[in-house]
Protein backbone atom coordinates (compact mmCIF):
# COMPACT_ATOMS: atom_id res chain seq x y z
CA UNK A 1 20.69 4.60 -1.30
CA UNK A 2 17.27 5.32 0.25
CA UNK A 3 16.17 5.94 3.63
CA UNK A 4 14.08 3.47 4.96
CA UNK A 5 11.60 6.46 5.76
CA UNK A 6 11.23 6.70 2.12
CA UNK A 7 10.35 3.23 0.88
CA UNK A 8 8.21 2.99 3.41
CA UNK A 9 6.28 6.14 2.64
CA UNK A 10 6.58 5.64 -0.74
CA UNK A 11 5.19 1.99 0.21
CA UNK A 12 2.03 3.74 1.54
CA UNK A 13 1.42 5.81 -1.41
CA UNK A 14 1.26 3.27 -3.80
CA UNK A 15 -0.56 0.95 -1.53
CA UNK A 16 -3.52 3.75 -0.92
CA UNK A 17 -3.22 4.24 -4.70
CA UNK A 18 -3.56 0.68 -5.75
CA UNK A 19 -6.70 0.00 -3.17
CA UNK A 20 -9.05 3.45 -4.94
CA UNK A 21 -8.12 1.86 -8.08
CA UNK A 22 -6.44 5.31 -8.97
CA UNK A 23 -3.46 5.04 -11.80
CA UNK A 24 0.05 7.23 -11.26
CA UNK A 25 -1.23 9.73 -13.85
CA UNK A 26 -4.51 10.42 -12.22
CA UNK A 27 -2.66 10.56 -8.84
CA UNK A 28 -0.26 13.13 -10.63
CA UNK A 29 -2.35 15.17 -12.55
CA UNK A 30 -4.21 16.02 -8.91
CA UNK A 31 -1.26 16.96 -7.27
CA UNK A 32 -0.02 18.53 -10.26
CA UNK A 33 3.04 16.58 -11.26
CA UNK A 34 4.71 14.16 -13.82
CA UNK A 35 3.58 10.75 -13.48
CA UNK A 36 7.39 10.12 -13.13
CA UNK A 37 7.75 11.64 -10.03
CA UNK A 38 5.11 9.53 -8.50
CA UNK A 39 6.85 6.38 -9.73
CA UNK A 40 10.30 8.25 -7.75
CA UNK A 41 8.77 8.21 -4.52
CA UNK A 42 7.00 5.09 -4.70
CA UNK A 43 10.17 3.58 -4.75
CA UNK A 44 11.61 5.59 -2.27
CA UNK A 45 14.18 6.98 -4.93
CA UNK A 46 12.87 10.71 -4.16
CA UNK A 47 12.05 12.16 -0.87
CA UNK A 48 8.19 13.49 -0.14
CA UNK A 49 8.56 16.80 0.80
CA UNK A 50 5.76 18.07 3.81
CA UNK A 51 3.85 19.95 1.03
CA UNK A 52 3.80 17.43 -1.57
CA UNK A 53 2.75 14.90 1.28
CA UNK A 54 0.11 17.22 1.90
CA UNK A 55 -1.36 17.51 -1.62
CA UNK A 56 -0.89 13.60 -2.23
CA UNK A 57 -3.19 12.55 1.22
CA UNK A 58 -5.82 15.54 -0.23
CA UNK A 59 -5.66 13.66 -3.48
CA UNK A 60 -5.59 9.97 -1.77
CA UNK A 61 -8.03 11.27 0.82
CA UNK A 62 -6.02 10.26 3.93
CA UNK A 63 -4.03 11.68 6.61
CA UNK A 64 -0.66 12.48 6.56
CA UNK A 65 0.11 10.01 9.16
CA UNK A 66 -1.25 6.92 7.05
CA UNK A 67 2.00 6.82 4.99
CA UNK A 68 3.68 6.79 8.40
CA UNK A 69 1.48 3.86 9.78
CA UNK A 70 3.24 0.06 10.18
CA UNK A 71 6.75 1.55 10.72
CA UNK A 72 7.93 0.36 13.20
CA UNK A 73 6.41 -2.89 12.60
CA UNK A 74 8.20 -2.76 9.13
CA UNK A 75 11.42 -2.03 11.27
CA UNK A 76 11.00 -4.78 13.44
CA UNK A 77 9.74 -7.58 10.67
CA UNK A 78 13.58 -6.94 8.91
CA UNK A 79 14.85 -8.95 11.83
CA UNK A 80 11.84 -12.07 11.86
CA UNK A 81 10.99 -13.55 8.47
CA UNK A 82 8.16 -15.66 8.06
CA UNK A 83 6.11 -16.73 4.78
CA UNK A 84 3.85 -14.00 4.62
CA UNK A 85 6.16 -11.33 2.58
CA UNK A 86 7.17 -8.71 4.49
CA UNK A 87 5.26 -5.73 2.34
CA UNK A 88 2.13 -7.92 1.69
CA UNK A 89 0.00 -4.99 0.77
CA UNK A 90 2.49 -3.63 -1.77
CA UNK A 91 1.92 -6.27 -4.29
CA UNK A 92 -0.52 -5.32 -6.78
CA UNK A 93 -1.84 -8.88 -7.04
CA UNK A 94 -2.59 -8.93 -3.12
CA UNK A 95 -4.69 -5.48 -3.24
CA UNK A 96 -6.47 -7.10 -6.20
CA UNK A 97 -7.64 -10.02 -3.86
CA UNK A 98 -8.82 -7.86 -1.55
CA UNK A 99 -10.58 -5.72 -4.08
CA UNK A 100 -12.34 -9.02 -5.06
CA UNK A 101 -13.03 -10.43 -2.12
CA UNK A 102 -14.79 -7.15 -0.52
CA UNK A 103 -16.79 -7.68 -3.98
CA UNK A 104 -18.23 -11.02 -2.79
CA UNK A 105 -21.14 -10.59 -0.57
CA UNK A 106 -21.09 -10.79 3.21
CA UNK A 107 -22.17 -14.61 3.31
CA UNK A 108 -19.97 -16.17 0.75
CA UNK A 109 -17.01 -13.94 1.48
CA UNK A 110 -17.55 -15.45 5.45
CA UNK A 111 -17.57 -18.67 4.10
CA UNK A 112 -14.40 -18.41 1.89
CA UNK A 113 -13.09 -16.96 4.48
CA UNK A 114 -13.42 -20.08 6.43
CA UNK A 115 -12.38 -21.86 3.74
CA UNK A 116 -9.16 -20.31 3.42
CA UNK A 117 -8.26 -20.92 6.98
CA UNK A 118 -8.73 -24.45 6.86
CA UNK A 119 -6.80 -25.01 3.51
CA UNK A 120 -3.85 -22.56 5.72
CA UNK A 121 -4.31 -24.55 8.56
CA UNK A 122 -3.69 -27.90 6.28
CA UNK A 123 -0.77 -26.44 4.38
């Protein structure tokens, strides 16, 4: 079974990954991998060793503490649910909303914005 450490860093990887727009194969090919291995520790199925963690924040042009960031928020969320999920930024379709919506200008994307709140606030 995996540590917790290890989703979550895993978790972090393919989140920075996802927001660059940068595939597992590109990612690999930089550090100098398989693109299978990449797909391991996203998952959390293998462990990040300090060097590799090393190369893959060169590669994703981050510190090494980013893929430690929000854990022990993501500790404490196992024990509240509520209906945002609970690794919002790990779903692909999320990051691509965000993509688009930093793609709107400033204007419109403060008036969706806006928009959205009141349709939350409604729901």
């Amino acid at each position: 079974m995996a540590h917790p450490v290890d989703v979550h860093v895993g978790k972090r990887v393919r989140h920075r990954r996802w927001l660059i727009g940068m595939t597992q194969q590109q990612l690999a090919e930089q550090v100098g991998i398989k693109f299978q291995q990449i797909q391991k520790y996203e998952t959390g199925a293998n462990r990040v060793s300090a060097s590799r963690l090393w190369d893959i924040a060169e590669a994703l042009d981050v510190p090494v503490s980013f893929f430690f960031e929000g854990l022990d928020e993501a500790e404490k969320s196992d024990s509240k649910k509520s209906m945002v999920p609970d690794d919002l930024m790990g779903h692909k379709e999320a990051l691509d909303l965000v993509r688009s919506y930093y793609a709107i200008p400033e204007n419109q994307r403060r008036r969706l914005f806006e928009l959205a709140r009141v349709l939350s606030d409604v729901a």
